[in-house]
Protein backbone atom coordinates (compact mmCIF):
# COMPACT_ATOMS: atom_id res chain seq x y z
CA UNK A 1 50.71 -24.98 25.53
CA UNK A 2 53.78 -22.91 25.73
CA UNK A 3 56.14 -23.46 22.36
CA UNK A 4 58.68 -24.61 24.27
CA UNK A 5 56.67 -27.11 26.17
CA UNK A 6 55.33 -27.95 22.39
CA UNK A 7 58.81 -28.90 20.95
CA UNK A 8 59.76 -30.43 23.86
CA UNK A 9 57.13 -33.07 23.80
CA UNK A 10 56.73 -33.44 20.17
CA UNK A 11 60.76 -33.86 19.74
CA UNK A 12 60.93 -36.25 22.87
CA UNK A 13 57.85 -38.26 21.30
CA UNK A 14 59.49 -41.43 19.71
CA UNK A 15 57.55 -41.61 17.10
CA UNK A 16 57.88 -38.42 15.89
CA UNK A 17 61.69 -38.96 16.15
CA UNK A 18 60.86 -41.52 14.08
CA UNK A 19 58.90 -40.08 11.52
CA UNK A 20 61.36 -37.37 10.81
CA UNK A 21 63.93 -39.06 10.25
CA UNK A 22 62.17 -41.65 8.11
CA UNK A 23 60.22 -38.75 6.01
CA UNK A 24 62.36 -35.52 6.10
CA UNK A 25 65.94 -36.74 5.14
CA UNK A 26 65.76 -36.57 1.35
CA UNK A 27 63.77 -33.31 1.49
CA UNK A 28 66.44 -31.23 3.81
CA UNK A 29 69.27 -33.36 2.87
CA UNK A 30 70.18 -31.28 -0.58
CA UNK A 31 71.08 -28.22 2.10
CA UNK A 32 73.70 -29.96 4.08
CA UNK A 33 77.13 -29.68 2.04
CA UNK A 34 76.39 -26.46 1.17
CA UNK A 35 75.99 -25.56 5.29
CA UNK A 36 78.98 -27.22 5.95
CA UNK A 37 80.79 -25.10 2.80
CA UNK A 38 79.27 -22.03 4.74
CA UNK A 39 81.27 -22.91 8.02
CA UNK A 40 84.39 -23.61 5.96
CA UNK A 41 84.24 -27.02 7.76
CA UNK A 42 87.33 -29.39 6.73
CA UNK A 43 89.66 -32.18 7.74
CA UNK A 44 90.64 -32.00 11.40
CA UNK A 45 88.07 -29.59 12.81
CA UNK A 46 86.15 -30.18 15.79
CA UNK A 47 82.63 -29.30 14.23
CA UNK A 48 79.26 -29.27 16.88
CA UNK A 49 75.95 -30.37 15.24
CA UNK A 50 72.98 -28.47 17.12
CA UNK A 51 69.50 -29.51 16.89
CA UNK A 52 70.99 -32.49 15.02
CA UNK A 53 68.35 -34.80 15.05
CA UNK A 54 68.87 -37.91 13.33
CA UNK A 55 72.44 -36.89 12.65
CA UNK A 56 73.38 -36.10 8.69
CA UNK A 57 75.07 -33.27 9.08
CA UNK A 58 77.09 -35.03 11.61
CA UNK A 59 77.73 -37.37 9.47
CA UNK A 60 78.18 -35.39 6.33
CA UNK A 61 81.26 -33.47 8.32
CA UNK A 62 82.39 -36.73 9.61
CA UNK A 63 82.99 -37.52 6.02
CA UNK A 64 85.03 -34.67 5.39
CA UNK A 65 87.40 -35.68 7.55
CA UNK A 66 86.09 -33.63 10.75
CA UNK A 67 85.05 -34.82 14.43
CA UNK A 68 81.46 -33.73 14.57
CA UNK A 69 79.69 -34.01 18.10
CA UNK A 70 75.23 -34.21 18.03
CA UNK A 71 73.63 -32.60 20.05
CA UNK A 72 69.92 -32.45 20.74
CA UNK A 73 67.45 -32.07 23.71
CA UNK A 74 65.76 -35.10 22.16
CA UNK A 75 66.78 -38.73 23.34
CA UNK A 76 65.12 -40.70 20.97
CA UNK A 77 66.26 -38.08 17.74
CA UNK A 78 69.94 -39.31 19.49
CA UNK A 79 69.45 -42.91 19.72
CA UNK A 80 68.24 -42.83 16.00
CA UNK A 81 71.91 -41.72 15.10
CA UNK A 82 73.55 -44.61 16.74
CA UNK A 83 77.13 -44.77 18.26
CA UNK A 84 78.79 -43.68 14.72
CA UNK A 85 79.21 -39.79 16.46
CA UNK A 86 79.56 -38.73 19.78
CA UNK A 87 76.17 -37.31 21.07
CA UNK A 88 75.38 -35.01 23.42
CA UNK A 89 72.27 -34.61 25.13
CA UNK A 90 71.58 -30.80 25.86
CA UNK A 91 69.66 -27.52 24.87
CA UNK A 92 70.54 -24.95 22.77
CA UNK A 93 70.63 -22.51 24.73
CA UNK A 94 72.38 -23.90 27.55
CA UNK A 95 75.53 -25.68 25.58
CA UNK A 96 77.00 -27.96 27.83
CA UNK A 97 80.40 -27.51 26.44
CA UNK A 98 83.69 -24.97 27.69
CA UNK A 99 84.34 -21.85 26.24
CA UNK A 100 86.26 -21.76 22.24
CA UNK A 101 86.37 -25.74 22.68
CA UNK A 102 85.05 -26.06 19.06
CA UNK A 103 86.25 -25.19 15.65
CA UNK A 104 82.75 -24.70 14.20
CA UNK A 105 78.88 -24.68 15.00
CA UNK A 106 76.16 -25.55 12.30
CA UNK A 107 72.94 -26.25 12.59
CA UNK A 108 70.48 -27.31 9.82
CA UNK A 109 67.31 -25.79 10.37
CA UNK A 110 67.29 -25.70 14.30
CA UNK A 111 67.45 -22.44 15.27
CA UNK A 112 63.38 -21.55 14.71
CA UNK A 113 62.80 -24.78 16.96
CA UNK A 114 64.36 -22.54 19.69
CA UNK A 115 62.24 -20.60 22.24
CA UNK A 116 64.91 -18.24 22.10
CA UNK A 117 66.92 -18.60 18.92
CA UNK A 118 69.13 -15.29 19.97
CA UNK A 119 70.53 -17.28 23.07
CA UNK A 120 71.34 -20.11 20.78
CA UNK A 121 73.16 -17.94 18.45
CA UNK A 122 75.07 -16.35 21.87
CA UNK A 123 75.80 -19.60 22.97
CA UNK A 124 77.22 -20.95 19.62
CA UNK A 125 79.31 -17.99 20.12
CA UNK A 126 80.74 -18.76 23.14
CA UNK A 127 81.46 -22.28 22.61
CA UNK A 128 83.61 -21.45 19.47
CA UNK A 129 87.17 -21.12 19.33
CA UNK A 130 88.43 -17.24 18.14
CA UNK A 131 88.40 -17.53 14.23
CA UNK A 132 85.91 -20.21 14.37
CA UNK A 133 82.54 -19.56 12.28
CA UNK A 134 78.73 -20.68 13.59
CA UNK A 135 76.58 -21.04 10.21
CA UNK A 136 73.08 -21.64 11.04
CA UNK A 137 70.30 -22.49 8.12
CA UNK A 138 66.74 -21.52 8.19
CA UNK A 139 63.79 -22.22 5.69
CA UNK A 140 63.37 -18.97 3.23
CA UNK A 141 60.33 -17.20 2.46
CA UNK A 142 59.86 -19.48 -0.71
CA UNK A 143 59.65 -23.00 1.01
CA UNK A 144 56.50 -23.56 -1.02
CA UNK A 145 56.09 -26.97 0.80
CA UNK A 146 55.86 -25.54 4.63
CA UNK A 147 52.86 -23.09 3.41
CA UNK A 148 50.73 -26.02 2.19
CA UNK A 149 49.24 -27.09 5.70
CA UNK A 150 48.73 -23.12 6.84
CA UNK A 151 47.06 -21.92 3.78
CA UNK A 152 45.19 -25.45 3.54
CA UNK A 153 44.06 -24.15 7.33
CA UNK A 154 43.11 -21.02 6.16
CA UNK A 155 41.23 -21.63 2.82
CA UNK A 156 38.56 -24.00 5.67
CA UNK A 157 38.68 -20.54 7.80
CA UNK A 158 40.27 -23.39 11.01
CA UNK A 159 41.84 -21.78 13.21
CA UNK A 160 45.39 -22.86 14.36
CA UNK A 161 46.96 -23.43 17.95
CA UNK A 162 49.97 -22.37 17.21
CA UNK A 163 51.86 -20.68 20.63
CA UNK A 164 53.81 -17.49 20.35
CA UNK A 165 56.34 -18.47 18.69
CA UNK A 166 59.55 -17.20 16.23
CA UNK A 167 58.11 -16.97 12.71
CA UNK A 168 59.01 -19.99 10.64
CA UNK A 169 60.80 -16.95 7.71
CA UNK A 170 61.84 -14.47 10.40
CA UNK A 171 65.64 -15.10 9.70
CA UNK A 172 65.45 -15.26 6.01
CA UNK A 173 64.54 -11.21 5.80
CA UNK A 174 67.75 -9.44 4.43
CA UNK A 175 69.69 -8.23 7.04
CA UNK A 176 67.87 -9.81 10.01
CA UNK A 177 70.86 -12.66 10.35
CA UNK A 178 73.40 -10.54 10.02
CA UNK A 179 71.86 -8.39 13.02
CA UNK A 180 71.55 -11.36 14.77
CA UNK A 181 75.05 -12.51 14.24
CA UNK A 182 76.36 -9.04 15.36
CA UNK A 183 74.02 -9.19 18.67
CA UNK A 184 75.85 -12.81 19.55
CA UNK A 185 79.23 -10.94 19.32
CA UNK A 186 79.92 -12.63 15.63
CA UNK A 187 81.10 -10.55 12.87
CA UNK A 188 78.72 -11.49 10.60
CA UNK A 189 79.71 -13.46 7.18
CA UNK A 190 78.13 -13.27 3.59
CA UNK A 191 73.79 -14.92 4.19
CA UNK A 192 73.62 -17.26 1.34
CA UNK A 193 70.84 -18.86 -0.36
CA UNK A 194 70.51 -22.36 -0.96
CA UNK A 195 67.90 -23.32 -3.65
CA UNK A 196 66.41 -27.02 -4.70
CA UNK A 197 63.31 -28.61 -5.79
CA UNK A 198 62.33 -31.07 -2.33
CA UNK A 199 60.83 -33.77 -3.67
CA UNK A 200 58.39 -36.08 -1.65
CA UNK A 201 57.30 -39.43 -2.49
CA UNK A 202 53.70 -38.51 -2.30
CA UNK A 203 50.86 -37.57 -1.30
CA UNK A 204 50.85 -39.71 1.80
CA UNK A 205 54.11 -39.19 2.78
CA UNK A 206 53.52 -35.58 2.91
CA UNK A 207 50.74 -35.81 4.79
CA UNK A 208 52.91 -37.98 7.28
CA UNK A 209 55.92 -35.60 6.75
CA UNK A 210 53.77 -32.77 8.45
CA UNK A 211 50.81 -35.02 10.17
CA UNK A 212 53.53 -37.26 12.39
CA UNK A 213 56.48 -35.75 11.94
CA UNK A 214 56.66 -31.77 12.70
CA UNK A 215 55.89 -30.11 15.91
CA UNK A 216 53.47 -27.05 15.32
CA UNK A 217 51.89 -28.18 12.30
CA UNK A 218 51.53 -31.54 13.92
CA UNK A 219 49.89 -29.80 16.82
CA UNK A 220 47.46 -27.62 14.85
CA UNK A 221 46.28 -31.03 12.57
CA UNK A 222 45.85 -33.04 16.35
CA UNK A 223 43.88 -29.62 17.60
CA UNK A 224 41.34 -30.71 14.83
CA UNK A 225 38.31 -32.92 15.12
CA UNK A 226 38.12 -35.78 13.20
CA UNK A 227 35.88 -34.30 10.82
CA UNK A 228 38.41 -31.26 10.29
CA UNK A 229 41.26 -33.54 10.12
CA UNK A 230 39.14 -34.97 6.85
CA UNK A 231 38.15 -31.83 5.63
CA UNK A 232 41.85 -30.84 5.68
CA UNK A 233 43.47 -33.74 4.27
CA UNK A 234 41.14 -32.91 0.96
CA UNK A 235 42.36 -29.23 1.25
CA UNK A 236 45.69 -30.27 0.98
CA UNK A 237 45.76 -32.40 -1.70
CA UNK A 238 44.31 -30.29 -3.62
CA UNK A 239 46.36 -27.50 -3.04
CA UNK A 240 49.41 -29.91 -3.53
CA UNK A 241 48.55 -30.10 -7.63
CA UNK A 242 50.00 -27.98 -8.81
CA UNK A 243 53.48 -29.71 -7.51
CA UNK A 244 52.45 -33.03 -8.78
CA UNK A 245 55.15 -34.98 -10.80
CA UNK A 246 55.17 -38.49 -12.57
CA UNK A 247 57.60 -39.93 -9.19
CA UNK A 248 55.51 -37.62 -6.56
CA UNK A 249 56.09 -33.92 -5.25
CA UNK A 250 58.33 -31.27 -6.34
CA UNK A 251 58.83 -27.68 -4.47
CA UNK A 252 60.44 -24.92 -4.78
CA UNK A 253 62.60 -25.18 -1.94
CA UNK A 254 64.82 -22.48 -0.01
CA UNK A 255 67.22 -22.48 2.83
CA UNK A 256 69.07 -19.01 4.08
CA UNK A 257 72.49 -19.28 6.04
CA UNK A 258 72.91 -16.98 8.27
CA UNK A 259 77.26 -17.13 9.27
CA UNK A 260 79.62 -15.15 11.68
CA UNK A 261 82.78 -15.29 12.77
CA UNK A 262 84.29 -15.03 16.19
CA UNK A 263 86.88 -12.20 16.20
C-alpha cells in the first residue's frame, strides 16, 4: 500500500479519528502555544490550521484573539471539531485557498503525514500574505515514546510494512528545515526546540494511542498475526518500564519548529 493511500484510509477511518483525538490530545497538546509563539500569531490574524485534526491549535489561536480556519483531508478528524471554527476540507498540498489570503500557517505535527511534505511547505507559502510566517512542528530525534513500537518490532526480529515514506525525524536534523523553508521561497526563521515529558495514562492507553490511533504504526501492528500482535504487546510493555510513573507514562518528549517568512 502506497503511504499516501495508507494515511488516507487510516485518517478517513472514523474510528481512528476517534481514537486520536480521544488518546493523543494531552500528549501533543504541551507543543501548541509554543507553535503558535513561533508564528507570532496574535489578535486579529487570519491564522490556517493544516493537518488540524481534531482542532486545538485552532482553537488555541482562536483564543488569542485570531480567526483560525481547519483544514484536513479527513472528514471525520473535521466533524470531531464541531462548528466552533470554520473547516475546510482539503489536502496539503493542494490548498484550496487564494494567493497571501492568510496571515499565518501552522501546523502541529502534519507535515511527515504528507506524501510530499516539500509541496506542503510551497503551498503554505503561497497561501500567505508577504510578511506572513508558516511555522510547522515535527517530532525530534528524542521522542522516546514514538521508538517504543519500532524497537519493540525489532527486538522480535518482525518485520514492518511500512511504505516509502518521509522519515518520522527527517526535519528535526539541523539545518534540514531551514533548507526546506528556503526551497518553498521562505526566508527561513530561528528552528526551535520544544521539550516536555508526554505523559500517558497507561499502559493500555498507549497501546491504543499507537494500536487504534496512528497510521503506520497502526498498519505494521494490523500486518501482524494474532500471535505477533501478543508477542508484541509483551515487548512493549516491557520496554515501556523504564518510563513507568505512580499516575502512568512519562517521556522525554521533543518537537522541532521549523519557521519562514514570506519576503
Amino acid at each position: 500500500m502506497a503511504f499516501a493511500r495508507l494515511e488516507r484510509e487510516a485518517w478517513t477511518d472514523p474510528g481512528v479519528a476517534t481514537a486520536y483525538a480521544e488518546l493523543w490530545r494531552e500528549f501533543v497538546e504541551p507543543a501548541i502555544p509554543r507553535l503558535l509563539d513561533a508564528a507570532q500569531v496574535a489578535a486579529g490574524d487570519r491564522v490556517l490550521d493544516v493537518a488540524a485534526g481534531p482542532g486545538p491549535v485552532g482553537r488555541a489561536a482562536a483564543a488569542r484573539g485570531a480567526e483560525a480556519l481547519a483544514l484536513d483531508f479527513s472528514w471525520p478528524m473535521l466533524q470531531s471539531i464541531g462548528p466552533a471554527l470554520p473547516r475546510i476540507q482539503g489536502d496539503a498540498g493542494h490548498l484550496p485557498l487564494r494567493d497571501a489570503s492568510v496571515d499565518r500557517v501552522v501546523s502541529n505535527l502534519g507535515l511527515l503525514h504528507f506524501p510530499e511534505p516539500q509541496r506542503a511547505l510551497a503551498e503554505a507559502a503561497r497561501v500567505v500574505r508577504p510578511g506572513g510566517v508558516v511555522a510547522f512542528s515535527v517530532w525530534g530525534a528524542d521522542a522516546t515514546a514514538l521508538g517504543v513500537v519500532p524497537a519493540a518490532l525489532t527486538s522480535l526480529g518482525l518485520t514492518s510494512p511500512y511504505p516509502s515514506a518521509p522519515g518520522f525525524f527527517l526535519f528535526g536534523e539541523p539545518g534540514v528545515f531551514e533548507a526546506a523553508m528556503r526551497s518553498a521561497g521562505l526566508v527561513p526563521l530561528p528552528t526551535e526546540r520544544i521539550s516536555w515529558n508526554g505523559t500517558v495514562r497507561g499502559f493500555e492507553a498507549f497501546w491504543r494511542m499507537f494500536r487504534s490511533g496512528s497510521a503506520r504504526t497502526r498498519a505494521s501492528i494490523l500486518a501482524l498475526s494474532e500471535g505477533d500482535q501478543s508477542r508484541l504487546r509483551g515487548e512493549v510493555t516491557r520496554q515501556l518500564e523504564p518510563y513507568r510513573t505512580v499516575d502512568g507514562l512519562s517521556f522525554p518528549t521533543t518537537v522541532v519548529v521549523g519557521r519562514g517568512r514570506r519576503p
